[in-house]
Protein backbone atom coordinates (compact mmCIF):
# COMPACT_ATOMS: atom_id res chain seq x y z
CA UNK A 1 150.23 160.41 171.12
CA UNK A 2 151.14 162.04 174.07
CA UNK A 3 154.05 161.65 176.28
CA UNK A 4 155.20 162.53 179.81
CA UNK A 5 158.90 162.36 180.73
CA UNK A 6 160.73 163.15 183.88
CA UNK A 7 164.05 164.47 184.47
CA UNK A 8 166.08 164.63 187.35
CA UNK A 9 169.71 165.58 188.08
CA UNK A 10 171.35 162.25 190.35
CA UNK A 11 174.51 162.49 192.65
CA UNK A 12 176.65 159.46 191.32
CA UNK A 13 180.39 159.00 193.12
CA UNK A 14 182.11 160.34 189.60
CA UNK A 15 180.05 163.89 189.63
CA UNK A 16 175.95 164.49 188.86
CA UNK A 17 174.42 163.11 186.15
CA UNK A 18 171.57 164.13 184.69
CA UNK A 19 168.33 161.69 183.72
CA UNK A 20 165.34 161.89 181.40
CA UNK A 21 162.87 158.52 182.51
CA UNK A 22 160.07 157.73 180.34
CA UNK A 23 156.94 155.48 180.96
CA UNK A 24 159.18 152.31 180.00
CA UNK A 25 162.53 152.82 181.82
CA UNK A 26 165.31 155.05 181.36
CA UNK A 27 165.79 156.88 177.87
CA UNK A 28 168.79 159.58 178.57
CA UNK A 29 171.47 159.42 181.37
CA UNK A 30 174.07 161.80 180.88
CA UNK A 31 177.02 163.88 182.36
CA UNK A 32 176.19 167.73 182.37
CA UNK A 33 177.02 169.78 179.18
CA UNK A 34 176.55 166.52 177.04
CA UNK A 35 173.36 165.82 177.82
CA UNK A 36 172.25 168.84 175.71
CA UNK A 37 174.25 167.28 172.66
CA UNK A 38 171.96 164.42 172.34
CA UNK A 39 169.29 165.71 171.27
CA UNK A 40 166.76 163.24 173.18
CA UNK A 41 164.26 165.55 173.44
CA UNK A 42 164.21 166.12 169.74
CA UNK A 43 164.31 162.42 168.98
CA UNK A 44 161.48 161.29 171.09
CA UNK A 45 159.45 164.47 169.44
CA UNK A 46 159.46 162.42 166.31
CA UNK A 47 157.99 159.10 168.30
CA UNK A 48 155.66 161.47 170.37
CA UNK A 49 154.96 164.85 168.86
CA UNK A 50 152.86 165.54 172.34
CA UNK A 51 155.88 165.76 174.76
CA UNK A 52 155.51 167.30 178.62
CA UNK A 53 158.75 167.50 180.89
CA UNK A 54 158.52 167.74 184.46
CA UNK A 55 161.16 167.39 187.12
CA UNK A 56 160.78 164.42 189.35
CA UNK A 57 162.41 161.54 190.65
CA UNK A 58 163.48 158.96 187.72
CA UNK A 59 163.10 156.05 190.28
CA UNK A 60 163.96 153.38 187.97
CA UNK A 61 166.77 154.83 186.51
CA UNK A 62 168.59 155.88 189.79
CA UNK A 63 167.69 153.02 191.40
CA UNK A 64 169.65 151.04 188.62
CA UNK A 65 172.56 153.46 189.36
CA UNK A 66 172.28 153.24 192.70
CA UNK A 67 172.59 149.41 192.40
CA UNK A 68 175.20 149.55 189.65
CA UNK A 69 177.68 151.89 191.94
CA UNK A 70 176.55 149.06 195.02
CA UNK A 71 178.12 147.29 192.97
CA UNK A 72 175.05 145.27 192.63
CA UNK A 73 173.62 145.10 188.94
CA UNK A 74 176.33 143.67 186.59
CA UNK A 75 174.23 142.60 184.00
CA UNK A 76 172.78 144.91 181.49
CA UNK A 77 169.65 144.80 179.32
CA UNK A 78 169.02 145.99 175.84
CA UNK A 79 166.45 148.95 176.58
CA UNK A 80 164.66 147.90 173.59
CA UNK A 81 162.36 150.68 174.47
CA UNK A 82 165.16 152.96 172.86
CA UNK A 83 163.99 151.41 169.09
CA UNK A 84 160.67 153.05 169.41
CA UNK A 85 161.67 156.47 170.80
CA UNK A 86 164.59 156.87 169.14
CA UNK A 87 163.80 155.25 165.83
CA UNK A 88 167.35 153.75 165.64
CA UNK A 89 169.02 152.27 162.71
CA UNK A 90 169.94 148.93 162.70
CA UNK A 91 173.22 149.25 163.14
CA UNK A 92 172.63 151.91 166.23
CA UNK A 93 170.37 148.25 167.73
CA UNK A 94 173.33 146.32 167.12
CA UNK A 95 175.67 148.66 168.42
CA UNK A 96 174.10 148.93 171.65
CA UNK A 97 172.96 145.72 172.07
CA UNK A 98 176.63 143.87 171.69
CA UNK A 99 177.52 147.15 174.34
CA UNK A 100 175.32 145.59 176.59
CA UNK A 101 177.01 142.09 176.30
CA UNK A 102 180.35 143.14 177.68
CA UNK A 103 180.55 141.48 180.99
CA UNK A 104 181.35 143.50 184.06
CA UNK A 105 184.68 143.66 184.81
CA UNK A 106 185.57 143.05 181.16
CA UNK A 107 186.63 145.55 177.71
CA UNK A 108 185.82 144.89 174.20
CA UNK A 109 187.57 147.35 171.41
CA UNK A 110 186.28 149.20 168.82
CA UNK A 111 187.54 147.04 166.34
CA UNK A 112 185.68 143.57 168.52
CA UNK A 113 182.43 145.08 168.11
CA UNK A 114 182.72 146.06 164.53
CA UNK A 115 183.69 142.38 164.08
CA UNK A 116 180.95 141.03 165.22
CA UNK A 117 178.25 143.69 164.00
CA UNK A 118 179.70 144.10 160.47
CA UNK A 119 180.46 147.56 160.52
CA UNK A 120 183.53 149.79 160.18
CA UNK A 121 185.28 150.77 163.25
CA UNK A 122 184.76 154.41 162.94
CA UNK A 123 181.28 153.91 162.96
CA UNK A 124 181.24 151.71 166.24
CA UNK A 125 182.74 154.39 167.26
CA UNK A 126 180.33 157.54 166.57
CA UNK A 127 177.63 155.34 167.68
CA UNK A 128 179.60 154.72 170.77
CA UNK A 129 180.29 158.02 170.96
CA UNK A 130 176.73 159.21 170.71
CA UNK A 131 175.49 156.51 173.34
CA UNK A 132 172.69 158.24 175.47
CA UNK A 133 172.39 155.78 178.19
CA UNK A 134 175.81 156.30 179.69
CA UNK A 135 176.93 153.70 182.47
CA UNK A 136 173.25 151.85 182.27
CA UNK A 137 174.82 150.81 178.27
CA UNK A 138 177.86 150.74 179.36
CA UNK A 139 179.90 152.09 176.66
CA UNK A 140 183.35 152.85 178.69
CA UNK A 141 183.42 149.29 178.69
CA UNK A 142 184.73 150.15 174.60
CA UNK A 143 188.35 151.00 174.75
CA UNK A 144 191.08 151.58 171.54
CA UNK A 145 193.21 148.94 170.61
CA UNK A 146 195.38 147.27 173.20
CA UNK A 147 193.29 148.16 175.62
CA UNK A 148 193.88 152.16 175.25
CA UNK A 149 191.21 154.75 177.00
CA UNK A 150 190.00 156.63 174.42
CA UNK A 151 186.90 158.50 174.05
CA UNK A 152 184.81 158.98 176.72
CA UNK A 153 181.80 161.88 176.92
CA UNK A 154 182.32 162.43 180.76
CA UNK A 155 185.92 162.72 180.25
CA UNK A 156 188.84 159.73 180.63
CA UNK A 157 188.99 159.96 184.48
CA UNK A 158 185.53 158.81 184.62
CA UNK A 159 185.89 155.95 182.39
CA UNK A 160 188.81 155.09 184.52
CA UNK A 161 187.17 155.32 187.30
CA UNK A 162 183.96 153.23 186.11
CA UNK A 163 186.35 150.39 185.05
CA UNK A 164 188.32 150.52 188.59
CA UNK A 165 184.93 150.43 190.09
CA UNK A 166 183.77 147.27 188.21
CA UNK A 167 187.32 145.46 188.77
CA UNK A 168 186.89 145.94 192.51
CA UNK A 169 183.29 144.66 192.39
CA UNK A 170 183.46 141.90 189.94
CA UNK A 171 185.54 139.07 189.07
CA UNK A 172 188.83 140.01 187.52
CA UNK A 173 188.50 138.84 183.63
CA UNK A 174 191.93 137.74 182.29
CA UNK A 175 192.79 137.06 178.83
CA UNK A 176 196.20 135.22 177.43
């Protein structure tokens, strides 16, 4: 099987971030210097041993940012996509797909999503951590207990910033 992805590097308001786009939608968004850590390339080989990379635009994908900073799409979609290409695990599905539940506006912890997906909080958290679709599965929506910023792969400021962004778009979210 043969497979033809584009990358592209896109100027987001919290610094570039760099995109790999596949036939089906978006398959890597990433801040520069992590991007290299995931491995995507890898991954997909094992989906696709017939891989060719070319630079391009990624128009899905940064047209999804472009409406997420617009403050436009609020709602994300499991990129079920991912399953095939990545092969994930289960748990990695789950993961991701109760990511992509968190309203906009709105935090879950570590310790909410291991609730509801069965699994120890540690490993919420280095799947989390190792989520390759950052802002599109919106991961800095996962915080620490009490609502602490913690963990972050383009750095807490970012995160921070993300959230901000989301509070001033979206409809405050307050809990008692």
């Amino acid at each position: 099987m043969s497979l033809t992805l584009t990358t592209a590097t896109y100027a987001s308001p919290i610094g570039p971030l760099s995109l790999v786009e596949g036939p089906e939608g978006p398959l890597a968004v990433g801040f520069p210097g992590r991007s290299g850590r995931l491995h995507w390339q890898v991954r997909v080989r094992g989906a696709a041993p017939d891989i060719r990379v070319q630079e391009g635009s990624c128009t899905r994908t940064a047209a999804a940012l472009d409406a997420y900073f617009a403050g436009r799409l609020k709602r994300f979609r499991f990129p079920s996509h991912l399953e095939r290409w990545f092969g994930l695990s289960e748990a990695q599905v789950a993961v991701t797909r109760e990511m992509c539940r968190i309203p906009f506006g709105d935090t879950r912890t570590y310790g909410d999503i291991a609730r509801v997906t069965g699994l120890h909080p540690r490993i919420v958290g280095q799947m989390v951590g190792a989520n390759q679709l950052a802002i599109l599965v919106p991961c800095h929506r996962v915080v620490g207990a009490r609502g602490a910023l913690v963990g972050y792969g383009g750095g807490l400021n970012r995160k921070r910033w993300l959230l901000a962004h989301e509070t001033r778009h979206g409809q405050m979210v307050l809990r008692g």
